[in-house]
N, C-alpha and C. Protein backbone atom coordinates (compact mmCIF):
# COMPACT_ATOMS: atom_id res chain seq x y z
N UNK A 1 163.44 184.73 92.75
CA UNK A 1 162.36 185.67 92.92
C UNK A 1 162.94 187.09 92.92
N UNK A 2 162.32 187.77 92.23
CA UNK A 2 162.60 189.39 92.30
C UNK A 2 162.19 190.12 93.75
N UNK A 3 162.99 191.35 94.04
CA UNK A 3 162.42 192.03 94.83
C UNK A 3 161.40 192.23 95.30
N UNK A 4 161.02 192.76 94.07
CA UNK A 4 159.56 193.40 94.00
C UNK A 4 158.55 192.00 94.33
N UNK A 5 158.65 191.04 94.12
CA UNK A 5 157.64 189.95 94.47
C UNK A 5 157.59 189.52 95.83
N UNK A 6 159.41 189.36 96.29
CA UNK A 6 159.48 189.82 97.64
C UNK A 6 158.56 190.41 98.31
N UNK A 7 158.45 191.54 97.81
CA UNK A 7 157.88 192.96 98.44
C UNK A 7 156.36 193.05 98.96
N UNK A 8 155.95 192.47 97.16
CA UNK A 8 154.30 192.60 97.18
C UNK A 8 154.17 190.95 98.31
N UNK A 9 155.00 189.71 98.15
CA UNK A 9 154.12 189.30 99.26
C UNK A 9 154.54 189.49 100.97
N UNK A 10 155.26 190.26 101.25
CA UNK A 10 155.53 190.62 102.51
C UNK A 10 154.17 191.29 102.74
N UNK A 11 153.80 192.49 101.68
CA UNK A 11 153.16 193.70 102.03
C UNK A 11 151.68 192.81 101.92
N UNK A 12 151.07 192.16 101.28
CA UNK A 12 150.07 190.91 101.44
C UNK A 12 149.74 190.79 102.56
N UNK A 13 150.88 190.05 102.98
CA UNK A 13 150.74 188.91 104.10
C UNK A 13 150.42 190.12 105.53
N UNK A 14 151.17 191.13 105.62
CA UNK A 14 150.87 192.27 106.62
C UNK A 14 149.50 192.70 106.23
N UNK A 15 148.94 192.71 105.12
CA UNK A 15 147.93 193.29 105.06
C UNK A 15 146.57 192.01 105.51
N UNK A 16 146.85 190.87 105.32
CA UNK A 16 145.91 189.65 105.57
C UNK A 16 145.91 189.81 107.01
N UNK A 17 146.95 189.78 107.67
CA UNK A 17 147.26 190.08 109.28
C UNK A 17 146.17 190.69 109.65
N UNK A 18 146.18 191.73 109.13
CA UNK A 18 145.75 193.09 110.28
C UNK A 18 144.54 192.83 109.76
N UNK A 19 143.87 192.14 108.81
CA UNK A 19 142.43 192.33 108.33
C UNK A 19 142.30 190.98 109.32
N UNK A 20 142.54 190.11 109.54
CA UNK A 20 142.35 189.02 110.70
C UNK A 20 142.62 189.41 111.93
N UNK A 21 143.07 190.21 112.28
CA UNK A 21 143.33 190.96 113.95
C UNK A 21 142.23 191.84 113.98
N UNK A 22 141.62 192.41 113.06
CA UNK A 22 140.33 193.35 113.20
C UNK A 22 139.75 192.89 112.99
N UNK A 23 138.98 191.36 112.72
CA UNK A 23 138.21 190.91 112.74
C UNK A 23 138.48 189.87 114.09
N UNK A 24 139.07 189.17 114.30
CA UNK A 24 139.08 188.93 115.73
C UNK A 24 138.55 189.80 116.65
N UNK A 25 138.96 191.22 116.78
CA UNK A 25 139.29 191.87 117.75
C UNK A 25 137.67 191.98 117.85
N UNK A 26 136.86 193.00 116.62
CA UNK A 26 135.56 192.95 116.29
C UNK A 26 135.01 191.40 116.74
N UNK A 27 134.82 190.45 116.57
CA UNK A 27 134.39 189.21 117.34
C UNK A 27 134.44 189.09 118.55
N UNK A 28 135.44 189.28 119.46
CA UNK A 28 135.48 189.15 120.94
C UNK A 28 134.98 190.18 121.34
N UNK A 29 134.87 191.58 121.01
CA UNK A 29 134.22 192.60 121.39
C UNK A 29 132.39 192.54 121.12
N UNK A 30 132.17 191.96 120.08
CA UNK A 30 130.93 191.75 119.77
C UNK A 30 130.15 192.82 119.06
N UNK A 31 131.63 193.44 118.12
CA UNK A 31 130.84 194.92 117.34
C UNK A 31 131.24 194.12 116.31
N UNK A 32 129.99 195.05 115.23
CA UNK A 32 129.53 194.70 114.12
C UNK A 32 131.26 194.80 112.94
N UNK A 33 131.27 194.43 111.91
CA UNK A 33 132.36 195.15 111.20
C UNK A 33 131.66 194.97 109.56
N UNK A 34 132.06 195.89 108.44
CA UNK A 34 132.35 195.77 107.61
C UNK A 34 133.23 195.21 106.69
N UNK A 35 132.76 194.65 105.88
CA UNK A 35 133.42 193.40 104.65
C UNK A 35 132.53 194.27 103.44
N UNK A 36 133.38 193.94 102.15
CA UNK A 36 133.23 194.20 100.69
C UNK A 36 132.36 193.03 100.38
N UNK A 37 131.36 192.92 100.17
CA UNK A 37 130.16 192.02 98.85
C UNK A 37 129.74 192.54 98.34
N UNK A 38 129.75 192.05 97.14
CA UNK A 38 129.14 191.72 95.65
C UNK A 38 129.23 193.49 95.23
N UNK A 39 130.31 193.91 95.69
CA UNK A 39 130.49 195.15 94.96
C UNK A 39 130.39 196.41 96.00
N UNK A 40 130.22 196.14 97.21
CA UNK A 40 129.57 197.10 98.04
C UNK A 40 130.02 196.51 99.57
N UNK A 41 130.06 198.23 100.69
CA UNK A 41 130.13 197.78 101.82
C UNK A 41 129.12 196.88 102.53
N UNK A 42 129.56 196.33 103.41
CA UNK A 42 128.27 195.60 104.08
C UNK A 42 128.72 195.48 105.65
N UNK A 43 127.39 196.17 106.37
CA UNK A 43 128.12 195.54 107.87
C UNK A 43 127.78 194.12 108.34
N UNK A 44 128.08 193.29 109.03
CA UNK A 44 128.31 192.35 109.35
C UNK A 44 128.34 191.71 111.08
N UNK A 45 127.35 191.13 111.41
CA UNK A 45 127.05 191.17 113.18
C UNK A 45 128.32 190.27 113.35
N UNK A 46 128.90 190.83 114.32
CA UNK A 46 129.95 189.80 115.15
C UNK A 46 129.57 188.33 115.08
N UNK A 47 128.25 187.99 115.55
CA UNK A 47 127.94 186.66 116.12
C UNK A 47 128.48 185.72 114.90
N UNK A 48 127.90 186.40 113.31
CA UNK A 48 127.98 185.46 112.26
C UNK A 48 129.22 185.34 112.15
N UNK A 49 130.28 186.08 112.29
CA UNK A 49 131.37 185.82 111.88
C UNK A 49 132.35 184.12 112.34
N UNK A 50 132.90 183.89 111.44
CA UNK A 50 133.72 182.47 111.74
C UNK A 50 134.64 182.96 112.40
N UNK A 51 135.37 181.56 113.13
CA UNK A 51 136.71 181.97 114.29
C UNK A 51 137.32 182.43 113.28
N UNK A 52 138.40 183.24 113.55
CA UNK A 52 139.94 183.84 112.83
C UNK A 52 140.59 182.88 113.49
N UNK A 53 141.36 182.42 112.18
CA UNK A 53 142.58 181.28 112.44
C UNK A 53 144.00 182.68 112.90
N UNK A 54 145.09 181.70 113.35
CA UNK A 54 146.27 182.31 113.70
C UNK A 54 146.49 182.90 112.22
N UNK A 55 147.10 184.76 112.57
CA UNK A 55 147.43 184.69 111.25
C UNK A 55 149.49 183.76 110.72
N UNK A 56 149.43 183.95 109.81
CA UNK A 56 150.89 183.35 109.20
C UNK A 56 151.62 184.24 109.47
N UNK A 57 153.17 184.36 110.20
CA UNK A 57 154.24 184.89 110.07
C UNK A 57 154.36 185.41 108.87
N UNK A 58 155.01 186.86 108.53
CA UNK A 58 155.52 187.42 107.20
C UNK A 58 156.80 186.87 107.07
N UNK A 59 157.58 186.29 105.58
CA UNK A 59 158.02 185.71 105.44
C UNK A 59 159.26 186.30 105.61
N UNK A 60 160.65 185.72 106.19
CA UNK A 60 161.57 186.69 106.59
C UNK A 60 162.18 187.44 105.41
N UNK A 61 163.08 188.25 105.82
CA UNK A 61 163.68 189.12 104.70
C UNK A 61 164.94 188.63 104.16
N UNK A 62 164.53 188.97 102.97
CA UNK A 62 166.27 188.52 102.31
C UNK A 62 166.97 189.21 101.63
């Protein structure tokens, strides 16, 4: 694997993270959040939202 593939999925996987920690966080708090559909923002009530699984460890460095 190249660097750069390295790279882009480290920088992924940090980015899947933090979009699952703000949506957790938004769920236990019980505020609304925004998600992208069908082309456009959309807010979104806490209640509907599904549990957030654990996110995955970023993969170590090499």
């Amino acid at each position: 694997m190249h660097d750069h593939d390295a790279l882009t999925e480290r920088l992924t996987a940090a980015m899947q993270a933090g979009a699952q920690q703000a949506r957790a966080m938004h769920k236990a708090l019980g505020l609304p959040i925004v998600v992208w559909r069908d082309g456009r923002p959309v807010w979104v009530d806490a209640e509907t939202l599904q549990p957030v699984p654990e996110p995955k460890p970023p993969a170590p460095r090499r």
